[in-house]
C-alpha atoms as a PDB file:
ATOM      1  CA  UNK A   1      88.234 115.134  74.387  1.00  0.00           C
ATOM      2  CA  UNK A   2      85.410 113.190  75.398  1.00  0.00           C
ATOM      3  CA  UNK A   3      85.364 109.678  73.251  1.00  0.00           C
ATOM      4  CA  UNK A   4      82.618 107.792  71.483  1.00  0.00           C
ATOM      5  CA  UNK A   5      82.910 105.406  74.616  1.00  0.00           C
ATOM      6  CA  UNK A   6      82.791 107.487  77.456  1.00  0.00           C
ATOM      7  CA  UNK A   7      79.551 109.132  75.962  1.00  0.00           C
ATOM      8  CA  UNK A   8      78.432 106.150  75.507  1.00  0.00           C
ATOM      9  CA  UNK A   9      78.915 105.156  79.093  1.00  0.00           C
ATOM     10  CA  UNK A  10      77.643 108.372  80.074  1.00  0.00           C
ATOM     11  CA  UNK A  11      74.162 107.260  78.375  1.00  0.00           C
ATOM     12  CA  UNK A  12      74.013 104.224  79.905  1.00  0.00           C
ATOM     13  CA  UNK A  13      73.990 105.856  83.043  1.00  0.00           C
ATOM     14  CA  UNK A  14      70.878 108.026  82.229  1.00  0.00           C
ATOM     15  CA  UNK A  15      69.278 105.945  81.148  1.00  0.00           C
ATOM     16  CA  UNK A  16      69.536 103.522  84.301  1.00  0.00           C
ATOM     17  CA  UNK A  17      68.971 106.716  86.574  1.00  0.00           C
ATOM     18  CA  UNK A  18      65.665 107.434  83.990  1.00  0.00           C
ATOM     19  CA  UNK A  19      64.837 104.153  85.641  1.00  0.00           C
ATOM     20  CA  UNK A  20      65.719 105.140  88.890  1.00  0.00           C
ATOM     21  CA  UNK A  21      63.222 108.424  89.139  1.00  0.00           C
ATOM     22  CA  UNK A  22      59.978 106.250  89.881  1.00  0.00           C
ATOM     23  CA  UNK A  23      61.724 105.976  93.411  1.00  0.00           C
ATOM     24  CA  UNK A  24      62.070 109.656  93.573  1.00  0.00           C
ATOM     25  CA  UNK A  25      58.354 110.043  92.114  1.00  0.00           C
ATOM     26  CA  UNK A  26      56.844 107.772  94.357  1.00  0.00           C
ATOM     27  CA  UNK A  27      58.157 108.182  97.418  1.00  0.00           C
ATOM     28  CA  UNK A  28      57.190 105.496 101.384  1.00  0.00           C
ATOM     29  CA  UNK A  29      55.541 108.467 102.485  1.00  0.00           C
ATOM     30  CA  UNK A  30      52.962 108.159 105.535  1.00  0.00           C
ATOM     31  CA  UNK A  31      51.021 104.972 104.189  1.00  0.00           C
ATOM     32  CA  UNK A  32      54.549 103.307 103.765  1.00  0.00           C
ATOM     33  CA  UNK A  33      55.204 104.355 107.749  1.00  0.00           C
ATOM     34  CA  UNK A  34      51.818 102.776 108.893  1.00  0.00           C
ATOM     35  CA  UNK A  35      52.596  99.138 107.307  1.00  0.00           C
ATOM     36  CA  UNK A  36      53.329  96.451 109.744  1.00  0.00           C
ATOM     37  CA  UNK A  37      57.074  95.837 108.587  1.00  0.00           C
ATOM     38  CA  UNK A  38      59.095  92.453 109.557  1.00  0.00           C
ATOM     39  CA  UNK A  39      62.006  93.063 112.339  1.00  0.00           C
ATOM     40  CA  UNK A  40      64.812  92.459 109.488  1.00  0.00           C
ATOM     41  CA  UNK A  41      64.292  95.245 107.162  1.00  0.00           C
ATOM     42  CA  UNK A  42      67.264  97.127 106.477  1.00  0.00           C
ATOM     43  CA  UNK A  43      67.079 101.046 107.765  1.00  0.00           C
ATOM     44  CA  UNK A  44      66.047 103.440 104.832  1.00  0.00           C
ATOM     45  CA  UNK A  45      68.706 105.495 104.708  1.00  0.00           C
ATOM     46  CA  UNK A  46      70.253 102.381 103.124  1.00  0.00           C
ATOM     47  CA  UNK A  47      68.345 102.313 100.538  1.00  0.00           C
ATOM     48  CA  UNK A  48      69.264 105.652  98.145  1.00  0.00           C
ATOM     49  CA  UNK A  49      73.186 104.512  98.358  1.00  0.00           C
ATOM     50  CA  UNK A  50      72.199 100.788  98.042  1.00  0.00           C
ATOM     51  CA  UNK A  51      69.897 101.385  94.554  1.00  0.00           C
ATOM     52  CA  UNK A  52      72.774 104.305  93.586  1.00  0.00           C
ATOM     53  CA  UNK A  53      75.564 101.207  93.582  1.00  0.00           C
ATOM     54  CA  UNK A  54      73.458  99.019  91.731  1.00  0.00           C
ATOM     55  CA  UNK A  55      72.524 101.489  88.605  1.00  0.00           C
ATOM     56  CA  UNK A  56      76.092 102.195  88.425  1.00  0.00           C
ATOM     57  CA  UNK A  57      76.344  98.831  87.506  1.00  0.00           C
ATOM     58  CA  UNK A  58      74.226  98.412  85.875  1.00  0.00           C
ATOM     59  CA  UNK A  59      75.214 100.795  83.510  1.00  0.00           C
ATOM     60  CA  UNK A  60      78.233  99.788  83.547  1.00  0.00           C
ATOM     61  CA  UNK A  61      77.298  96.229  82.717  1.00  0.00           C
ATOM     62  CA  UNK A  62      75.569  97.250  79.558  1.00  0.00           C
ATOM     63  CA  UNK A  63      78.403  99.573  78.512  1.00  0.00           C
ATOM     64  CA  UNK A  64      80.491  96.782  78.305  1.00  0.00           C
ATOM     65  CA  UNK A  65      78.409  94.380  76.365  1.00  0.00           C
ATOM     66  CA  UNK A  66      77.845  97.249  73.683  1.00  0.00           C
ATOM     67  CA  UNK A  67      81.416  98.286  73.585  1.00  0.00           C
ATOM     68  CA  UNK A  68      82.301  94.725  73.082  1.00  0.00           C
ATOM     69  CA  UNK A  69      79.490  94.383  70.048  1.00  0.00           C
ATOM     70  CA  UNK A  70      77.463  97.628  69.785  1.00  0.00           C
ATOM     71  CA  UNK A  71      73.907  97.738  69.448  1.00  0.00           C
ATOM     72  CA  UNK A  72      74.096  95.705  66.249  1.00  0.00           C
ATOM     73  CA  UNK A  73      76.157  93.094  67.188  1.00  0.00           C
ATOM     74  CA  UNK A  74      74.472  92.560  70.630  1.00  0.00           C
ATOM     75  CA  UNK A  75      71.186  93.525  70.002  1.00  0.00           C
ATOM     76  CA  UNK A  76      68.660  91.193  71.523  1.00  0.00           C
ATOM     77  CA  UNK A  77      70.761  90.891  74.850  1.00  0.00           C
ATOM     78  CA  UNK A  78      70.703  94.710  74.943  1.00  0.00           C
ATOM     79  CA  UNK A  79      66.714  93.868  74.922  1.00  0.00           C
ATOM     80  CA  UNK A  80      66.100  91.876  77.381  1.00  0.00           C
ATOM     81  CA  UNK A  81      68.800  94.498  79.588  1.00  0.00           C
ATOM     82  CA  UNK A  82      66.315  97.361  78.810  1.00  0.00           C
ATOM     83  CA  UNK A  83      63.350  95.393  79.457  1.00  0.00           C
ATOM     84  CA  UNK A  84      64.470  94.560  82.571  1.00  0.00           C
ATOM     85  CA  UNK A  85      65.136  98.387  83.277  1.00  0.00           C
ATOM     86  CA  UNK A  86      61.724  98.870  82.311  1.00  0.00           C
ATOM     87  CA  UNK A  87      60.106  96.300  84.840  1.00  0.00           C
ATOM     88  CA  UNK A  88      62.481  97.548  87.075  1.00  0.00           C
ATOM     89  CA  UNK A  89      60.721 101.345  86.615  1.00  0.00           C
ATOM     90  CA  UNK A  90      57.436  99.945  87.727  1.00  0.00           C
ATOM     91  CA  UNK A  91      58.196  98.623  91.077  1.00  0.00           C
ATOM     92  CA  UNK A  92      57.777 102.053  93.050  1.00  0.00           C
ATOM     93  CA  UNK A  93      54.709 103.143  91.113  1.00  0.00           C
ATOM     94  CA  UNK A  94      53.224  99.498  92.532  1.00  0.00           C
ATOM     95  CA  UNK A  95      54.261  99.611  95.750  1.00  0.00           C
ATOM     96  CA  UNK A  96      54.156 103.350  97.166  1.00  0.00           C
ATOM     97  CA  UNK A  97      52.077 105.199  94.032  1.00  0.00           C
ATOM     98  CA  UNK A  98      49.425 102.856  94.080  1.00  0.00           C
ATOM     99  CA  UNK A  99      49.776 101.083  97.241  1.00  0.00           C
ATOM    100  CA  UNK A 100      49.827  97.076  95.997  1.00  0.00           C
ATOM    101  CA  UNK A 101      52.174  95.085  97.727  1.00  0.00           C
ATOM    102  CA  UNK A 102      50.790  91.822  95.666  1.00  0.00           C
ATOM    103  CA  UNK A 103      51.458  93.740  92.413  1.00  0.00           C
ATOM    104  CA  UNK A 104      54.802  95.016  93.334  1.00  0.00           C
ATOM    105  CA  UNK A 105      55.716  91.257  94.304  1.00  0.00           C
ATOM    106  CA  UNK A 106      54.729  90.268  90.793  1.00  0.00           C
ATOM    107  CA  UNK A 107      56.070  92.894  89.037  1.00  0.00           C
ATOM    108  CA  UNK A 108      59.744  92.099  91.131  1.00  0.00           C
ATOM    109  CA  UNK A 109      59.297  88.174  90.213  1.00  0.00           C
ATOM    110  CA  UNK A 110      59.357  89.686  86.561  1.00  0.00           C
ATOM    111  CA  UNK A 111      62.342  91.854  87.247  1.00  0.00           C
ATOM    112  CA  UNK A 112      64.020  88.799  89.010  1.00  0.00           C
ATOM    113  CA  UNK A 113      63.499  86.431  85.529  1.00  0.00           C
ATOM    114  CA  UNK A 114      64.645  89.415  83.522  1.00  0.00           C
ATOM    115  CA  UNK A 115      67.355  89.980  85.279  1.00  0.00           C
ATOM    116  CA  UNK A 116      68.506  85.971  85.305  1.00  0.00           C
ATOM    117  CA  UNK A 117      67.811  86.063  81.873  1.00  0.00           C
ATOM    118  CA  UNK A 118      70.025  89.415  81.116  1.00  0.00           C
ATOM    119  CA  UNK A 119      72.630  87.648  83.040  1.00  0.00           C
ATOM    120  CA  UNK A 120      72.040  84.558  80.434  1.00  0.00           C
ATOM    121  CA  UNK A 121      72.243  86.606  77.491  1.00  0.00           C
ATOM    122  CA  UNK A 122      75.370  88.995  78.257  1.00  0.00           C
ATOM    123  CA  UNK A 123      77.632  85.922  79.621  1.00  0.00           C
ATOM    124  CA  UNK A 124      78.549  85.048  76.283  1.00  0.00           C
ATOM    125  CA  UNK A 125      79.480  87.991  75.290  1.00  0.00           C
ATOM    126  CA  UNK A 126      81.244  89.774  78.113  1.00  0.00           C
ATOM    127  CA  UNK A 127      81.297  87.438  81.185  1.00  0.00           C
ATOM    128  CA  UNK A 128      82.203  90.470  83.907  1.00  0.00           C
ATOM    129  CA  UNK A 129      79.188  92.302  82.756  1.00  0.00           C
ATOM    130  CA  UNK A 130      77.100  89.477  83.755  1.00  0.00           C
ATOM    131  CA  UNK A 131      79.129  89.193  86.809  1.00  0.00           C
ATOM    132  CA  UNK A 132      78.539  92.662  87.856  1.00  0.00           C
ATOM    133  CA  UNK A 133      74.634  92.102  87.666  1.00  0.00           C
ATOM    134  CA  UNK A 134      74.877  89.438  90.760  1.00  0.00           C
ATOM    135  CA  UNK A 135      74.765  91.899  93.467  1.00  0.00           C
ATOM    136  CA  UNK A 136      71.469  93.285  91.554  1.00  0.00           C
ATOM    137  CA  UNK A 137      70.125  89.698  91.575  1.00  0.00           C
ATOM    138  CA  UNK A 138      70.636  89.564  95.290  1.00  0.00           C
ATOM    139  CA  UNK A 139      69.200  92.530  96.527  1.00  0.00           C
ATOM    140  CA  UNK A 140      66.144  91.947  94.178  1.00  0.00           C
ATOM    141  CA  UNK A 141      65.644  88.474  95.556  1.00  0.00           C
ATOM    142  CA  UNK A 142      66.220  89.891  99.302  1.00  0.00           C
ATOM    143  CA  UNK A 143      63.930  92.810  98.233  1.00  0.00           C
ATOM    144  CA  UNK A 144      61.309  90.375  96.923  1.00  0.00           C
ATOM    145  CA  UNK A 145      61.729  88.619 100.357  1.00  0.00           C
ATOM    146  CA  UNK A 146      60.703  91.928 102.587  1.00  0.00           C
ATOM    147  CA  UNK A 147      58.155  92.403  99.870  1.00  0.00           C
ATOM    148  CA  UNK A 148      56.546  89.583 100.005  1.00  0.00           C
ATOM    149  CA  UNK A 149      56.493  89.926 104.192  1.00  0.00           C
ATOM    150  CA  UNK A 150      55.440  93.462 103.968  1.00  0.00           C
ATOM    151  CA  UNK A 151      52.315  92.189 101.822  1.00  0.00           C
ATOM    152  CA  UNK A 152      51.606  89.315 103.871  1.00  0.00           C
ATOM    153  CA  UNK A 153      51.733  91.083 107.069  1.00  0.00           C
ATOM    154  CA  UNK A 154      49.243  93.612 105.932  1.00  0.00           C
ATOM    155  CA  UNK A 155      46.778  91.684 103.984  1.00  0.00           C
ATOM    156  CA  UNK A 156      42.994  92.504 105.063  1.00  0.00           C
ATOM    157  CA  UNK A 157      41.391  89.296 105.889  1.00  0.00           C
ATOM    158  CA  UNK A 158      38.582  87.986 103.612  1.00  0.00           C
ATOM    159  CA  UNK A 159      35.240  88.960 104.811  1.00  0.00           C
ATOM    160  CA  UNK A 160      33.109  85.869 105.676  1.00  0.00           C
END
Protein backbone atom coordinates (compact mmCIF):
# COMPACT_ATOMS: atom_id res chain seq x y z
CA UNK A 1 0.00 0.00 0.00
CA UNK A 2 1.40 3.11 -1.07
CA UNK A 3 1.23 5.80 2.05
CA UNK A 4 0.21 9.42 2.25
CA UNK A 5 4.11 10.00 2.49
CA UNK A 6 5.54 8.17 -0.17
CA UNK A 7 2.98 9.92 -2.58
CA UNK A 8 3.86 12.71 -1.25
CA UNK A 9 7.51 12.18 -1.96
CA UNK A 10 6.61 10.93 -5.21
CA UNK A 11 5.17 14.61 -5.98
CA UNK A 12 7.94 16.27 -4.89
CA UNK A 13 9.86 14.59 -7.35
CA UNK A 14 7.65 15.76 -10.31
CA UNK A 15 7.48 18.50 -9.56
CA UNK A 16 11.41 19.12 -9.33
CA UNK A 17 11.75 17.06 -12.70
CA UNK A 18 8.68 19.67 -14.09
CA UNK A 19 11.57 21.97 -13.35
CA UNK A 20 14.03 19.98 -14.87
CA UNK A 21 12.29 19.77 -18.61
CA UNK A 22 13.50 23.40 -19.69
CA UNK A 23 16.94 21.48 -20.01
CA UNK A 24 15.35 18.90 -22.13
CA UNK A 25 13.36 21.78 -24.09
CA UNK A 26 16.17 23.83 -24.68
CA UNK A 27 18.81 21.92 -25.48
CA UNK A 28 23.38 23.45 -26.25
CA UNK A 29 22.66 22.60 -29.64
CA UNK A 30 25.06 24.07 -32.49
CA UNK A 31 25.15 27.80 -31.16
CA UNK A 32 26.11 26.27 -27.67
CA UNK A 33 29.14 24.26 -29.71
CA UNK A 34 30.39 27.54 -31.43
CA UNK A 35 30.89 29.56 -27.96
CA UNK A 36 34.40 30.14 -26.94
CA UNK A 37 34.25 27.95 -23.64
CA UNK A 38 37.02 28.32 -20.69
CA UNK A 39 39.56 25.14 -20.47
CA UNK A 40 37.80 24.02 -17.00
CA UNK A 41 34.37 23.20 -17.99
CA UNK A 42 33.31 19.94 -16.94
CA UNK A 43 32.50 17.37 -20.06
CA UNK A 44 28.66 17.30 -20.87
CA UNK A 45 27.95 14.05 -20.37
CA UNK A 46 28.31 15.16 -16.74
CA UNK A 47 25.83 17.21 -16.74
CA UNK A 48 22.29 14.97 -17.13
CA UNK A 49 23.60 12.68 -14.00
CA UNK A 50 24.98 15.80 -12.19
CA UNK A 51 21.35 17.93 -12.45
CA UNK A 52 19.52 14.16 -11.97
CA UNK A 53 21.43 13.98 -8.26
CA UNK A 54 20.58 17.33 -7.42
CA UNK A 55 16.55 17.19 -8.12
CA UNK A 56 16.58 14.10 -6.19
CA UNK A 57 17.45 16.20 -3.53
CA UNK A 58 15.93 18.41 -3.89
CA UNK A 59 12.88 16.71 -3.65
CA UNK A 60 13.85 15.05 -1.11
CA UNK A 61 14.71 18.14 0.87
CA UNK A 62 11.24 19.50 0.57
CA UNK A 63 9.63 16.16 1.43
CA UNK A 64 11.11 16.36 4.58
CA UNK A 65 10.29 19.84 5.62
CA UNK A 66 6.50 19.08 4.70
CA UNK A 67 6.44 15.76 6.40
CA UNK A 68 7.86 17.42 9.39
CA UNK A 69 4.99 20.41 9.18
CA UNK A 70 2.90 19.98 6.00
CA UNK A 71 2.03 22.66 3.80
CA UNK A 72 0.28 24.48 6.64
CA UNK A 73 2.66 24.35 9.14
CA UNK A 74 5.64 25.19 6.83
CA UNK A 75 4.15 27.21 4.41
CA UNK A 76 6.21 30.22 3.54
CA UNK A 77 9.54 28.10 3.56
CA UNK A 78 7.77 25.75 1.12
CA UNK A 79 7.57 29.28 -0.91
CA UNK A 80 10.56 30.44 -1.19
CA UNK A 81 11.60 26.30 -2.09
CA UNK A 82 9.18 26.57 -5.09
CA UNK A 83 10.25 29.88 -6.08
CA UNK A 84 13.50 28.87 -6.26
CA UNK A 85 12.36 25.84 -8.52
CA UNK A 86 10.79 28.32 -10.56
CA UNK A 87 13.98 30.58 -11.17
CA UNK A 88 15.65 27.53 -11.43
CA UNK A 89 13.16 26.60 -14.70
CA UNK A 90 14.31 29.70 -16.44
CA UNK A 91 17.96 29.21 -16.66
CA UNK A 92 17.94 26.97 -19.95
CA UNK A 93 15.29 29.02 -21.71
CA UNK A 94 18.06 32.09 -21.06
CA UNK A 95 20.93 30.54 -21.93
CA UNK A 96 20.33 27.99 -24.95
CA UNK A 97 16.43 29.09 -26.00
CA UNK A 98 17.21 32.53 -26.27
CA UNK A 99 20.85 32.68 -26.39
CA UNK A 100 21.72 35.40 -23.32
CA UNK A 101 24.52 34.49 -21.37
CA UNK A 102 24.11 38.00 -19.30
CA UNK A 103 20.48 37.02 -18.58
CA UNK A 104 21.15 33.51 -17.64
CA UNK A 105 23.94 34.94 -15.18
CA UNK A 106 21.24 37.07 -13.60
CA UNK A 107 18.65 34.81 -13.56
CA UNK A 108 21.38 32.08 -11.67
CA UNK A 109 22.42 35.06 -9.11
CA UNK A 110 18.55 34.87 -8.34
CA UNK A 111 18.53 31.13 -8.08
CA UNK A 112 21.78 31.37 -5.92
CA UNK A 113 19.84 34.00 -3.21
CA UNK A 114 16.84 31.72 -3.40
CA UNK A 115 18.48 28.95 -2.81
CA UNK A 116 20.61 30.56 0.39
CA UNK A 117 17.50 31.78 1.45
CA UNK A 118 15.55 28.20 1.14
CA UNK A 119 18.45 26.91 3.03
CA UNK A 120 17.61 29.85 5.75
CA UNK A 121 14.11 29.07 5.95
CA UNK A 122 14.07 25.06 6.13
CA UNK A 123 17.07 24.97 8.86
CA UNK A 124 14.75 25.55 11.51
CA UNK A 125 12.60 23.24 10.74
CA UNK A 126 14.44 20.19 9.48
CA UNK A 127 18.23 20.92 9.56
CA UNK A 128 19.24 17.76 7.03
CA UNK A 129 16.92 19.15 4.49
CA UNK A 130 18.84 22.26 4.44
CA UNK A 131 21.91 20.24 4.53
CA UNK A 132 21.05 18.30 1.53
CA UNK A 133 20.59 21.63 -0.54
CA UNK A 134 24.58 22.42 -0.15
CA UNK A 135 25.71 20.38 -2.97
CA UNK A 136 22.90 22.43 -5.07
CA UNK A 137 24.46 25.66 -3.73
CA UNK A 138 27.80 24.54 -5.01
CA UNK A 139 27.23 23.51 -8.33
CA UNK A 140 25.03 26.69 -8.86
CA UNK A 141 27.82 28.92 -7.66
CA UNK A 142 30.46 26.79 -9.87
CA UNK A 143 27.79 26.93 -12.65
CA UNK A 144 27.45 30.71 -12.24
CA UNK A 145 31.32 30.73 -12.45
CA UNK A 146 31.49 28.96 -16.16
CA UNK A 147 28.55 31.18 -16.85
CA UNK A 148 29.79 34.11 -16.20
CA UNK A 149 33.23 33.02 -18.36
CA UNK A 150 31.17 31.67 -21.11
CA UNK A 151 29.47 35.28 -21.36
CA UNK A 152 32.53 37.15 -20.97
CA UNK A 153 34.45 35.26 -23.43
CA UNK A 154 31.88 35.81 -26.07
CA UNK A 155 30.77 39.29 -25.58
CA UNK A 156 30.74 41.39 -29.00
CA UNK A 157 32.77 44.41 -28.43
CA UNK A 158 31.03 47.84 -28.38
CA UNK A 159 31.10 49.49 -31.67
CA UNK A 160 33.02 52.82 -31.52
Amino acid sequence: MITPSTLALLGFIGICFLAAMSGAIFRPGDWYEDLAKPSWRPPRWLFAPAWTVLYLTIAISGWLVWRRWGFAGAEVPLIVYFVSLAINSTWSMFFFGLHRPGLAFADLMLLWLSIVATIWAFYPIEPDAALLLLPYLCWVTFAGALNFTIWRMNRVPARA
